[in-house]
C-alpha atoms as a PDB file:
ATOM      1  CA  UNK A   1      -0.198 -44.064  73.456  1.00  0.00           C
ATOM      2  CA  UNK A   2      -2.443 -46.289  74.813  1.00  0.00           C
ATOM      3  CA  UNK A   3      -2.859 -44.716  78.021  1.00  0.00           C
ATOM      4  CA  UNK A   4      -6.547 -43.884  78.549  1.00  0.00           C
ATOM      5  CA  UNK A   5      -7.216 -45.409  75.303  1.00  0.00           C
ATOM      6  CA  UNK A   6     -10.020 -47.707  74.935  1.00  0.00           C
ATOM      7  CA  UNK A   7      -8.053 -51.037  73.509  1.00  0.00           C
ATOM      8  CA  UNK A   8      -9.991 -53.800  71.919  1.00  0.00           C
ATOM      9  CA  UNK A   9      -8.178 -57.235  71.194  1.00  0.00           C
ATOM     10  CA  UNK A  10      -9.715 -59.114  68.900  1.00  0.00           C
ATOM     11  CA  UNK A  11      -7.587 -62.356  67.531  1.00  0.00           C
ATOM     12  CA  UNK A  12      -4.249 -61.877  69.331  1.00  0.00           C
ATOM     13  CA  UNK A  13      -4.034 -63.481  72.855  1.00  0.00           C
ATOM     14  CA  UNK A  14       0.043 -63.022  72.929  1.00  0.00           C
ATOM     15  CA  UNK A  15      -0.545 -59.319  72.270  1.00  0.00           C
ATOM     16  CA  UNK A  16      -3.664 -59.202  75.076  1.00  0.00           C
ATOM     17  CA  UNK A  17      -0.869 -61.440  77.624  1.00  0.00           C
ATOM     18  CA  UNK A  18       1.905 -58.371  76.530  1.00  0.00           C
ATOM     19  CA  UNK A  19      -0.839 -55.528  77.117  1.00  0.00           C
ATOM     20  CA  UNK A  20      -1.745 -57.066  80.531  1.00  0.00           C
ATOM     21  CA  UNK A  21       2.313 -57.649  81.704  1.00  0.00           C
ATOM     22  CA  UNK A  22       2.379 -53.615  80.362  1.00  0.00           C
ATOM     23  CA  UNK A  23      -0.545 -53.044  82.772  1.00  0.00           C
ATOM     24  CA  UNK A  24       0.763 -55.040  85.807  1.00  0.00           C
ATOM     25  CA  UNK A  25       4.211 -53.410  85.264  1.00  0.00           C
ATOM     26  CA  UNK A  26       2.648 -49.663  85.347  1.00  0.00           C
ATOM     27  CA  UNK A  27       3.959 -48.809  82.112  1.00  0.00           C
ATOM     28  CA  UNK A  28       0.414 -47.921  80.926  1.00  0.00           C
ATOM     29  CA  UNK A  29      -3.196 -47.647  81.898  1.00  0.00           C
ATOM     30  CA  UNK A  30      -5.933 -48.156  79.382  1.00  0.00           C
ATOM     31  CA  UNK A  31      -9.156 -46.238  80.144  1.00  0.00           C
ATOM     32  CA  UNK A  32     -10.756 -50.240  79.186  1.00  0.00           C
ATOM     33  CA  UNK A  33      -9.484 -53.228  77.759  1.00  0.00           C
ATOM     34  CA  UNK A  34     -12.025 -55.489  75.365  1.00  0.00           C
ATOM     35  CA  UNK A  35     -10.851 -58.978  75.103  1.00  0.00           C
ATOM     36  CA  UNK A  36     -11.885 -61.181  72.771  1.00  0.00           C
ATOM     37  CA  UNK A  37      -9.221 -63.564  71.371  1.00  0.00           C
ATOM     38  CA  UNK A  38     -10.214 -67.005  70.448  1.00  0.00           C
ATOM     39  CA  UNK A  39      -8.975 -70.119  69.664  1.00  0.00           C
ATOM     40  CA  UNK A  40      -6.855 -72.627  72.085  1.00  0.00           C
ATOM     41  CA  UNK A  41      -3.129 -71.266  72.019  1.00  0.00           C
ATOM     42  CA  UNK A  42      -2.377 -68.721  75.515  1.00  0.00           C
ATOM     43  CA  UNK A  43      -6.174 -68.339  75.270  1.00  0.00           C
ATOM     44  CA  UNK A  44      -7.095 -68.448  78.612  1.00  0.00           C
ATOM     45  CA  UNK A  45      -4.070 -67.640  80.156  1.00  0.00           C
ATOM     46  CA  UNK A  46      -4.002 -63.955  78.512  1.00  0.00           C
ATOM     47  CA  UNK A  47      -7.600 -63.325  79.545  1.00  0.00           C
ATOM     48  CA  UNK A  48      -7.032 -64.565  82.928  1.00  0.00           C
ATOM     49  CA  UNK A  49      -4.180 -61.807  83.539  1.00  0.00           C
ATOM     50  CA  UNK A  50      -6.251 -58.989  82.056  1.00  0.00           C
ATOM     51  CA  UNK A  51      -8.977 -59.891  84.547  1.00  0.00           C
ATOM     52  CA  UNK A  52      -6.180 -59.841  86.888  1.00  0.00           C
ATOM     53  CA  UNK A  53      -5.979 -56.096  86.428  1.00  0.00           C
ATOM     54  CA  UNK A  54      -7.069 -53.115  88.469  1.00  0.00           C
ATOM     55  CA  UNK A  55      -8.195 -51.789  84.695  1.00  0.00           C
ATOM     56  CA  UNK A  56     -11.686 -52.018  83.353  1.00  0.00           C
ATOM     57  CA  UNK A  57     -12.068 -55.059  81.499  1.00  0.00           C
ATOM     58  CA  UNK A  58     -14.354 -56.812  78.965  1.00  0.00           C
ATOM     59  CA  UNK A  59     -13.958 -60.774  78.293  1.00  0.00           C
ATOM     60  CA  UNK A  60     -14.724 -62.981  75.865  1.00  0.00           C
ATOM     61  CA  UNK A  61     -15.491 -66.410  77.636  1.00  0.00           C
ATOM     62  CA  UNK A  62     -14.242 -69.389  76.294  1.00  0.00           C
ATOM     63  CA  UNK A  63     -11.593 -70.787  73.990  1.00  0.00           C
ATOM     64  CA  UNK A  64     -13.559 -72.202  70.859  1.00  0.00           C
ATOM     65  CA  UNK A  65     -13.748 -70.069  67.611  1.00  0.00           C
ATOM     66  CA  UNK A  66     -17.458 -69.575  67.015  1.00  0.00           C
ATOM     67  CA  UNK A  67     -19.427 -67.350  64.404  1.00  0.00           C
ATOM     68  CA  UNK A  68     -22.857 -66.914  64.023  1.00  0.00           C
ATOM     69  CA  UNK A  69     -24.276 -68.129  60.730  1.00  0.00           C
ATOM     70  CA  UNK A  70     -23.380 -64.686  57.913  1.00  0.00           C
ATOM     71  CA  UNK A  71     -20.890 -63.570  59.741  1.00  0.00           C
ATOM     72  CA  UNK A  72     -18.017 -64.213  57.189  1.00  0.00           C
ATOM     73  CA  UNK A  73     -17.049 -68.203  58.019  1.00  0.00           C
ATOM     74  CA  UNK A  74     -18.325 -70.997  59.135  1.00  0.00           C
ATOM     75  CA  UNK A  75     -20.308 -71.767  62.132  1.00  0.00           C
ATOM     76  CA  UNK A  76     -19.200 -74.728  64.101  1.00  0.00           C
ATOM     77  CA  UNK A  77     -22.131 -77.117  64.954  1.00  0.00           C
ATOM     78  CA  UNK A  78     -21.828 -78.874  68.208  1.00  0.00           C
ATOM     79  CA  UNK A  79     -25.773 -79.645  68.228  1.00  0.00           C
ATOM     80  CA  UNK A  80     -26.530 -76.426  70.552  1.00  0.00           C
ATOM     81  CA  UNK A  81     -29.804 -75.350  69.577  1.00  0.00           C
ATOM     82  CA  UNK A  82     -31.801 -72.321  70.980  1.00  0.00           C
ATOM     83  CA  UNK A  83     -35.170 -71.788  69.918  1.00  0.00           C
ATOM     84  CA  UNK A  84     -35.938 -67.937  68.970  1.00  0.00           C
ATOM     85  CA  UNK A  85     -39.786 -67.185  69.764  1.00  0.00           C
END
């Protein structure tokens, strides 16, 4: 099912880790993998193995759980400030 599928992981590193170990193994081959799990649990670890991967890949950098202002919670403010012009 998810061969040649485009996959998109949004809040589940475990499941990105499981897709990746499916990858290595050769049990399927996803025509691109989108990762973008946050947080601080297996975060890292599950992007690093997708990146690991002969399969195109989008990543998410980082670990910290972020959203823009509007965008359904709250914003964490760690005084970064960018000036729009």
């Amino acid at each position: 099912m998810l061969d040649r599928a485009i996959v998109l992981i949004g809040n589940a590193p475990l499941a990105l880790a499981g897709l990746a170990r499916m990858i290595i193994h050769g049990e399927v081959r996803p025509r691109l993998v989108i990762a973008m799990p946050v947080g601080f649990v297996n975060v890292v670890e599950s992007k690093q193995l997708i990146m690991q991967t002969e399969v195109p890949h989008i990543v998410l950098r980082g670990t910290a759980r972020r959203q823009p202002p509007g965008c359904g919670g709250p914003a964490r403010d760690d005084g970064e400030r960018k000036q729009i012009a």
